[in-house]
Protein backbone atom coordinates (compact mmCIF):
# COMPACT_ATOMS: atom_id res chain seq x y z
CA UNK A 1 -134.45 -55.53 113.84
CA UNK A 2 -135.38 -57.95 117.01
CA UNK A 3 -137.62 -56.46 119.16
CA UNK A 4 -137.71 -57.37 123.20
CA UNK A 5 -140.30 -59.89 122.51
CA UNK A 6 -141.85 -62.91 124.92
CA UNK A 7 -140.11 -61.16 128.23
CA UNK A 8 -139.43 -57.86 129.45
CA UNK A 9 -136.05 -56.12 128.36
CA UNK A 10 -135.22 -55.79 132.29
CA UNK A 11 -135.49 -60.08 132.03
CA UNK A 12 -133.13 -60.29 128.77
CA UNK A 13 -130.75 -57.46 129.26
CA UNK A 14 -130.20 -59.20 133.07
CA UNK A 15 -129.87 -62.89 131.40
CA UNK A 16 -127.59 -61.32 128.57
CA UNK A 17 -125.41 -59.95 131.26
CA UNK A 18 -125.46 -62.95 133.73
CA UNK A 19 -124.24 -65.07 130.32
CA UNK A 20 -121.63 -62.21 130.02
CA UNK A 21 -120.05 -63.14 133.25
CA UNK A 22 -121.56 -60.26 134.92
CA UNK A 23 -122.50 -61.21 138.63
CA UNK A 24 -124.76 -58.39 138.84
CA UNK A 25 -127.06 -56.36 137.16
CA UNK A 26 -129.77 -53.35 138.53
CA UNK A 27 -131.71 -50.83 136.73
CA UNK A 28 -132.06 -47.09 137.72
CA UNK A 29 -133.38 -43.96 136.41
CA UNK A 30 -130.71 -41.80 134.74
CA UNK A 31 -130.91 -39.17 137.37
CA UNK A 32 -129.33 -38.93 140.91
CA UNK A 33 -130.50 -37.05 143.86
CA UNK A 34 -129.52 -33.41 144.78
CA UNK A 35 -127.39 -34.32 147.62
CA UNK A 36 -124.78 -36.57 145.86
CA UNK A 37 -123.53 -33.31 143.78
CA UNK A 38 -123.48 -31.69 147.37
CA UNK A 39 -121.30 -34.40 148.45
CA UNK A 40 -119.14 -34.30 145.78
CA UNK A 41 -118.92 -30.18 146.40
CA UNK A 42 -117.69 -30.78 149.67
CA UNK A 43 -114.70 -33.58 148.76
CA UNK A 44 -113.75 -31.05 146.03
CA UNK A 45 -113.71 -27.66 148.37
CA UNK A 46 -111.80 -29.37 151.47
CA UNK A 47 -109.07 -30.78 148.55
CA UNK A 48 -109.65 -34.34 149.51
CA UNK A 49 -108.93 -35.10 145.95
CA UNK A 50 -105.59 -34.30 146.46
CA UNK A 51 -103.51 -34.11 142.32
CA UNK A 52 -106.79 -35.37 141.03
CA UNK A 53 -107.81 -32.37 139.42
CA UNK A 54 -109.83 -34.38 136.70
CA UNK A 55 -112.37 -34.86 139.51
CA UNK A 56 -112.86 -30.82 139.70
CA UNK A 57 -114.00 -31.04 135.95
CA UNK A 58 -117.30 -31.45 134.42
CA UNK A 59 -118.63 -32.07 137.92
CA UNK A 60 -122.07 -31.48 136.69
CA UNK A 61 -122.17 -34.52 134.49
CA UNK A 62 -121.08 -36.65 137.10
CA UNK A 63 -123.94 -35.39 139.27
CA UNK A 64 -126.50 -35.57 136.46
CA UNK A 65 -125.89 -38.40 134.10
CA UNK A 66 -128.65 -36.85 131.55
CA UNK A 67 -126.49 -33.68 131.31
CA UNK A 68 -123.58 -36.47 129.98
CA UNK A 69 -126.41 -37.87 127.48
CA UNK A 70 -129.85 -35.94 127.40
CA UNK A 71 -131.33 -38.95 125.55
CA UNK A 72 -130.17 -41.28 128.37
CA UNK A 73 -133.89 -42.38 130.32
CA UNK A 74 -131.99 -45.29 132.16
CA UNK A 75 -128.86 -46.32 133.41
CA UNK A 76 -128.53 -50.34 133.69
CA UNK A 77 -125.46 -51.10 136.17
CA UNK A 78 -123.38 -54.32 136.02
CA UNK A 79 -120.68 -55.62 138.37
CA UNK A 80 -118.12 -58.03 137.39
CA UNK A 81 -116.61 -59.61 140.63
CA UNK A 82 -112.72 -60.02 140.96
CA UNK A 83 -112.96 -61.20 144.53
CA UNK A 84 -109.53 -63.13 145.26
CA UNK A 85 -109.46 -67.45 145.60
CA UNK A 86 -107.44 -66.25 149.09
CA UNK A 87 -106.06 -63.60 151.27
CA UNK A 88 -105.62 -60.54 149.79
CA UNK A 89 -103.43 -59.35 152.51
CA UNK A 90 -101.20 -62.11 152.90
CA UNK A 91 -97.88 -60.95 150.62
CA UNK A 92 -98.15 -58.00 153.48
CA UNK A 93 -96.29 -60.22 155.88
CA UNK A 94 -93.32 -61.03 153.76
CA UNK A 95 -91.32 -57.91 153.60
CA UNK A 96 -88.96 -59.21 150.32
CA UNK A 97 -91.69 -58.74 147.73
CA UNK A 98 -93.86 -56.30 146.81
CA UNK A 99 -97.57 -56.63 147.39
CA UNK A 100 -99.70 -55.62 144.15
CA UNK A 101 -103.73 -54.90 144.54
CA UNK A 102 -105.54 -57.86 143.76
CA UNK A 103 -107.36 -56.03 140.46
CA UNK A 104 -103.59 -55.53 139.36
CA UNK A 105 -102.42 -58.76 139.09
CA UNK A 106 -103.24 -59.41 135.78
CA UNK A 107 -104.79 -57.57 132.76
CA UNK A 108 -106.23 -54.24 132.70
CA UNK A 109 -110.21 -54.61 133.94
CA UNK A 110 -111.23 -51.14 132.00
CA UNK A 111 -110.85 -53.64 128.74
CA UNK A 112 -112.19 -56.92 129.52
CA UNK A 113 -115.18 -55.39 131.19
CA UNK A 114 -115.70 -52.37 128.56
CA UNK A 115 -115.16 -55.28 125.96
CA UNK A 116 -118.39 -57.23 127.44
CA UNK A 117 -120.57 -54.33 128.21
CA UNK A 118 -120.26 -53.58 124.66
CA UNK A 119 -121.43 -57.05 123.65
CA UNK A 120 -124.51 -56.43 126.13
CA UNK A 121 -125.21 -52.78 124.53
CA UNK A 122 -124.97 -54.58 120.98
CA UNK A 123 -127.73 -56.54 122.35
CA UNK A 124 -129.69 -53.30 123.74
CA UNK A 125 -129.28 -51.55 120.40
CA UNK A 126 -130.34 -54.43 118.13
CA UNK A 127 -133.46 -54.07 119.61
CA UNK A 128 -134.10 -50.86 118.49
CA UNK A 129 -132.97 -48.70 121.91
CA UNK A 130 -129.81 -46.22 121.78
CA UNK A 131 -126.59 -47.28 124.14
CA UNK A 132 -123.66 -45.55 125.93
CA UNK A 133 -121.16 -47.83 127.75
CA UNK A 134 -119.13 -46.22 130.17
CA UNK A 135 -116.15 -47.92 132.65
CA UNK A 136 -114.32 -45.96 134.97
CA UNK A 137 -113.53 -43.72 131.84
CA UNK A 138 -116.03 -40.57 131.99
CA UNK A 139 -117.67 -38.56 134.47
CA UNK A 140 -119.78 -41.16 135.73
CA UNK A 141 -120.69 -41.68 139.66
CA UNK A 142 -120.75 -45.52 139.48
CA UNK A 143 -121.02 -45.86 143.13
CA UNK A 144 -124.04 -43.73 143.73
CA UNK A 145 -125.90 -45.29 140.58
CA UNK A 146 -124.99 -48.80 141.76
CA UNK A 147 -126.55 -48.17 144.81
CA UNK A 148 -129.47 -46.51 143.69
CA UNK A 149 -129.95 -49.99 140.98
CA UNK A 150 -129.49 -52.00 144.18
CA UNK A 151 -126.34 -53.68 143.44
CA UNK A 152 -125.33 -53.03 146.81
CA UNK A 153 -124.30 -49.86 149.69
CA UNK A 154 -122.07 -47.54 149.01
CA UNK A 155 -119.70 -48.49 152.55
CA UNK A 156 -117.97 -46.78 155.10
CA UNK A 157 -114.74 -46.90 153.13
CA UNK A 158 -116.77 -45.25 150.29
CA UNK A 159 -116.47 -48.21 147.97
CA UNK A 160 -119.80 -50.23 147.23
CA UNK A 161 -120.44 -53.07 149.35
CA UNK A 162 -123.00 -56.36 147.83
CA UNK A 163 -124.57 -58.88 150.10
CA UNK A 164 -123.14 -61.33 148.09
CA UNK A 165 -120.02 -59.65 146.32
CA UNK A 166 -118.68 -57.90 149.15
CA UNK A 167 -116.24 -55.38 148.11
CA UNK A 168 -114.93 -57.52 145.41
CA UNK A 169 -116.97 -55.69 142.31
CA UNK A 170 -115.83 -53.93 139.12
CA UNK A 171 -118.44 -51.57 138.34
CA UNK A 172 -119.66 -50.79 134.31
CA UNK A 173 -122.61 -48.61 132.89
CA UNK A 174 -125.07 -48.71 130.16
CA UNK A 175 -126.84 -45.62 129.62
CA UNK A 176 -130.07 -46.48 127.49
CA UNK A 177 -132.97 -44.70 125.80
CA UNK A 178 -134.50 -47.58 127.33
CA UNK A 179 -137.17 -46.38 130.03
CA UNK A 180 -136.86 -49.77 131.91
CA UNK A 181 -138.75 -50.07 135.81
CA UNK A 182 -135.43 -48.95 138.15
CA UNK A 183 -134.96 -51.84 140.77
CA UNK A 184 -135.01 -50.67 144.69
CA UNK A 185 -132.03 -49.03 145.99
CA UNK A 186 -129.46 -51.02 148.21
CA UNK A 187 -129.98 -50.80 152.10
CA UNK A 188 -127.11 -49.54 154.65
CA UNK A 189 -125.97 -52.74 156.50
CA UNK A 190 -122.67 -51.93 157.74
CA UNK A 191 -124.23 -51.07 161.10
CA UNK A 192 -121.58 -50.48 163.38
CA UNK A 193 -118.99 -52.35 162.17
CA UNK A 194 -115.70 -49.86 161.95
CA UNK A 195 -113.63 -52.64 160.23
CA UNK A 196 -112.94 -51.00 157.34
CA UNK A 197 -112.09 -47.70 159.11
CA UNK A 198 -109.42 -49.96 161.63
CA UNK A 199 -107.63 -51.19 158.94
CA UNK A 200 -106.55 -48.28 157.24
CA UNK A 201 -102.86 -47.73 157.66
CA UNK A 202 -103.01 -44.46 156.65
CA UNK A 203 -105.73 -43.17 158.65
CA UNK A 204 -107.30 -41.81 155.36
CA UNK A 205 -110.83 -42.23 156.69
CA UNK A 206 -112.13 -38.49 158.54
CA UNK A 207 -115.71 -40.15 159.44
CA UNK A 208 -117.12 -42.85 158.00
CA UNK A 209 -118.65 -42.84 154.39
CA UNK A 210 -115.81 -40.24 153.91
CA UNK A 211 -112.12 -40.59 152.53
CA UNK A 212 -109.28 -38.20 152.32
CA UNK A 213 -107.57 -39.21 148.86
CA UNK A 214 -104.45 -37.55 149.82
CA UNK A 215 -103.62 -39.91 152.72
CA UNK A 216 -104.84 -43.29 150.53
CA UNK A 217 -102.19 -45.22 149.84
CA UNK A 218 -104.39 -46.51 146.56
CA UNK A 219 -103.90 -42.56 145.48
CA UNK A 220 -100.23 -42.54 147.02
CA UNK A 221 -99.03 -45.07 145.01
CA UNK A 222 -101.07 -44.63 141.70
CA UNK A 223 -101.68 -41.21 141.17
CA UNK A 224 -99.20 -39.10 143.06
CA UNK A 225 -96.87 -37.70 141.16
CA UNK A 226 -94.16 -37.15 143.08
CA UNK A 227 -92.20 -37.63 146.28
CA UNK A 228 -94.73 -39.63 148.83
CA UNK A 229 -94.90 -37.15 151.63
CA UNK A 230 -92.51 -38.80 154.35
CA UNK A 231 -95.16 -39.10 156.80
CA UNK A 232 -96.90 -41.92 155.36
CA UNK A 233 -93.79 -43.90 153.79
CA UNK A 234 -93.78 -46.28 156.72
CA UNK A 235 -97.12 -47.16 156.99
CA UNK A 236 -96.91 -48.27 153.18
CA UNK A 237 -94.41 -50.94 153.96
CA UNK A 238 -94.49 -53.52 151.05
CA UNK A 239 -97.64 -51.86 149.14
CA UNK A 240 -95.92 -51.09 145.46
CA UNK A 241 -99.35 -50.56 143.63
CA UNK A 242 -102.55 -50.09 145.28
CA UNK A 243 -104.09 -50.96 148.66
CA UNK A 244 -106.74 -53.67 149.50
CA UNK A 245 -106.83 -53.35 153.33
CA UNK A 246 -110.19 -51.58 154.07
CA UNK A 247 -111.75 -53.88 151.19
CA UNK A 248 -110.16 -57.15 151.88
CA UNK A 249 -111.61 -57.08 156.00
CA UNK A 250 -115.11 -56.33 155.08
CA UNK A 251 -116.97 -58.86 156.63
CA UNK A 252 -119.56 -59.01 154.02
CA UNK A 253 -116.45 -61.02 151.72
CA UNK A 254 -117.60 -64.08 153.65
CA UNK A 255 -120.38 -64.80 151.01
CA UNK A 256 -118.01 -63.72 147.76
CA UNK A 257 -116.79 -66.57 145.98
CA UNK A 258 -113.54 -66.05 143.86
CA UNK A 259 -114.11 -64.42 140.47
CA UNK A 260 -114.16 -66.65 137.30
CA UNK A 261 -112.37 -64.47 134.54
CA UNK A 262 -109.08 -66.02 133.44
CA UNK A 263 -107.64 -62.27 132.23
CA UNK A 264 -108.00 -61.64 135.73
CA UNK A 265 -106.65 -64.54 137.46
CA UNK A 266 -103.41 -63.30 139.19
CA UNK A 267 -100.28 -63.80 137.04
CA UNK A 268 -97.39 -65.39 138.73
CA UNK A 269 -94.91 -63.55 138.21
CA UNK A 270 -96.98 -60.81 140.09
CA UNK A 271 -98.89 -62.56 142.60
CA UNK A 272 -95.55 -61.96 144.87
CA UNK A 273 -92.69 -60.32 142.76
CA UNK A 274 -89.17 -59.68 144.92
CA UNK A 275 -88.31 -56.11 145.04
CA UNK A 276 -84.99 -56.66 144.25
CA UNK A 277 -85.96 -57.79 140.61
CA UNK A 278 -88.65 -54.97 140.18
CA UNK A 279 -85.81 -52.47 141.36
CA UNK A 280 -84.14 -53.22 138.45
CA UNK A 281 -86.38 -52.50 135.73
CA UNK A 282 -85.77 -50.01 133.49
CA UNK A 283 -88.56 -48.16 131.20
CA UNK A 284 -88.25 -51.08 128.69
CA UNK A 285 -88.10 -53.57 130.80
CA UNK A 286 -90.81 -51.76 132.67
CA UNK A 287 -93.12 -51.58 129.40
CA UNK A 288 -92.52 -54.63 128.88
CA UNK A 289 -93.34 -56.56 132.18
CA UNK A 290 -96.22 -54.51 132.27
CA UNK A 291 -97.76 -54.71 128.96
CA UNK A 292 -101.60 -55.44 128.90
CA UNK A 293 -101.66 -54.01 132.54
CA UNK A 294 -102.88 -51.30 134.38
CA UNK A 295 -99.74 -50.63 135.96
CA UNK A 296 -98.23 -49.94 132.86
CA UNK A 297 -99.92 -46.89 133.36
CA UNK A 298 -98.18 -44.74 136.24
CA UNK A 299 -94.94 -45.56 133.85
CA UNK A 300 -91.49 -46.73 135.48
CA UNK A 301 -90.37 -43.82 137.36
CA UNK A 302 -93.74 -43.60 139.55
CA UNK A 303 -93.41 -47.82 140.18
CA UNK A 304 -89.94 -47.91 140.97
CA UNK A 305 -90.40 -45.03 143.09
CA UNK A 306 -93.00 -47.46 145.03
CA UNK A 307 -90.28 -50.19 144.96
CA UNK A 308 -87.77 -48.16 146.89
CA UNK A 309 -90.17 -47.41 149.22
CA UNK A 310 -90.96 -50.88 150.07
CA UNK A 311 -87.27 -51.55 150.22
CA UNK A 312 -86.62 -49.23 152.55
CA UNK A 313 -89.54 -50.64 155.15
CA UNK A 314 -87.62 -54.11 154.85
CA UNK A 315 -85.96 -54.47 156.82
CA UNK A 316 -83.39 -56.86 155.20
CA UNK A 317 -79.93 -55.35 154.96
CA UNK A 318 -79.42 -57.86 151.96
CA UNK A 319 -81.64 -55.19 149.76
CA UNK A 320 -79.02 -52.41 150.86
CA UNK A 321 -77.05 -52.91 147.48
CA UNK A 322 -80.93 -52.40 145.81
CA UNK A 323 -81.60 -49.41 147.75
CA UNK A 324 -78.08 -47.82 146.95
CA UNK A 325 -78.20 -48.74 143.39
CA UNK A 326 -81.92 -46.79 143.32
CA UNK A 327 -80.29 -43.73 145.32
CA UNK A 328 -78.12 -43.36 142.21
CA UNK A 329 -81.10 -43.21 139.68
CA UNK A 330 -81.07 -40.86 137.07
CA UNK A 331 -84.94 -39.71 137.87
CA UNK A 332 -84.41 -37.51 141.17
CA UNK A 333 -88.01 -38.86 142.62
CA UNK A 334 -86.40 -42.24 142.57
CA UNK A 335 -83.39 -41.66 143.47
CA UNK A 336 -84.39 -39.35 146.70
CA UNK A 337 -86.89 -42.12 147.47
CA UNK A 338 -84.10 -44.38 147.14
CA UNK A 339 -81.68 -42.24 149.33
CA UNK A 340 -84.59 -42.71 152.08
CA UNK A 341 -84.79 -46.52 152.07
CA UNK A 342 -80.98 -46.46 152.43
CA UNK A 343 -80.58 -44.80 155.09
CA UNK A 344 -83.68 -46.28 156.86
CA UNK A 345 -82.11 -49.98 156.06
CA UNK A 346 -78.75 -48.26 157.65
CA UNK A 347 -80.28 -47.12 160.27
């Protein structure tokens, strides 16, 4: 078995991951300060999590990583950037297609990143330490540990901001046995900029450094299940999966330079798809469009549902047919969603 030898395992493990693709790496004890379960209290008791109720469950394990792993000593934290070669937010002025998160364009990121952290915690555990790898899959406060291995600031739109990633940052964990010297924490420097908090269509943001999930369009048109409450329908206009607004006019994007992975690299058939084409997809057709991505995961009914929305903030009376046709489907989410863009193109 190869020992860390020559260099300190803080100096390999961060040139492993930097040869990885990984634009960032920090180091942090595998503990988190009493106050970040007392946030996470809070966005639980005032409902902010809206249908999440996965979020209300094993709360202590997010708020103590060693209660997830009581081996665990460290917690090394990566971040893979996916920033965009151009403007995220420019499909949002053509009203025909459907505007798709940025992350979404392509392949799903929990696989490609979980796929190299495990290459990196191969690495870790040749050397004699034991390895957990966690992405987005567990109850795991990536935010709060990024920013306490300096990676960055956890922002005013709650998302983790890097001086030289902006908000453009998939997030991955190693829990280790390692005990490796935790790096210093990430400063504040939003200041008083309110950018992120302007941009919000929705108006999902109650005070700064705190989100209401039920208003998000991100959680609107992912993990609702459901009619979308009529109230926010218009201010969706063409989103169909995800929202990029309060990320995409962080001013700290200046310094990120477009991400490198291929798997990631929008697709073109969804860097602007027309909605009358995604209208028509059934669940096959769905499934198979979709396949590889993490769309495919809200399922047809939940997408298409999105589509008629965005139809119906058109504004082109040629998608009338579209919206008619959807009115008509045979799951009564889409079709009452469909009903509603109708009558708004009628109207």
């Amino acid at each position: 078995m190869e020992r860390f030898q020559n260099a300190t395992p803080k100096t390999l493990i961060s040139e492993k991951a930097a040869a990885l693709g990984f634009a960032a790496t920090g180091f942090t004890r595998a503990a988190l300060p009493p106050e970040r379960l007392a946030y996470l209290q809070d966005f639980l008791a005032a409902g902010r999590h809206g249908g999440m109720g996965w979020m209300e469950e094993r709360t202590e394990q997010r708020a103590h990583p060693q209660a997830l792993w009581p081996e665990a000593l460290s917690v090394i934290t990566l971040g893979f950037s996916y920033a965009p070669p151009g403007d995220a937010l420019a499909n949002l002025t053509r009203p025909e297609i459907g505007n798709i998160s940025v992350y979404a364009r392509n392949r799903d990121y929990h696989d490609i990143i979980k796929g190299k952290l495990k290459h990196l915690a191969q690495f870790i555990a040749s050397r004699g330490a034991g390895v957990k790898v966690f992405v987005d899959t567990a109850p795991v406060m990536e935010k709060p540990l990024a920013e306490q291995a300096g990676l960055g600031w956890q922002g005013k739109h709650t998302n983790l901001v890097s001086r030289a990633h902006g908000s453009w940052l998939f997030l991955g964990e190693i829990y280790t046995t390692l005990e490796i010297e935790p790096d210093a924490p990430g400063r504040d420097l939003c200041g008083s900029c309110t950018a992120c908090q302007e941009a919000c269509p929705t108006a999902a943001f109650p005070a700064p450094y705190q989100l209401d999930a039920r208003r998000c369009i991100s959680y609107l048109t992912i993990e609702h299940d459901g009619p979308i409450p009529e109230e926010f329908r218009t201010a969706i206009g063409n989103r169909i999966y995800g929202c990029d607004d309060c990320l995409a006019v962080c001013p700290w994007n200046k310094f990120a330079k477009a991400g490198q992975e291929l798997k990631l690299a929008a697709r073109d058939d969804l860097t602007a798809p027309k909605l009358a084409a995604l209208a028509t997809l059934d669940d096959a057709g769905f499934r198979q469009k979709f396949s590889g991505s993490p769309i495919k995961r809200i399922g047809r009914n939940r997408f298409v549902r999105n589509v008629a929305i965005a139809v119906g903030n058109s504004g082109e009376l040629g998608l009338l047919p579209t919206a008619e046709q959807l009115a008509a489907d045979d799951d009564p989410v889409v079709a009452q969603s469909g009903a509603w863009a109708a009558a708004r193109l009628r109207g």
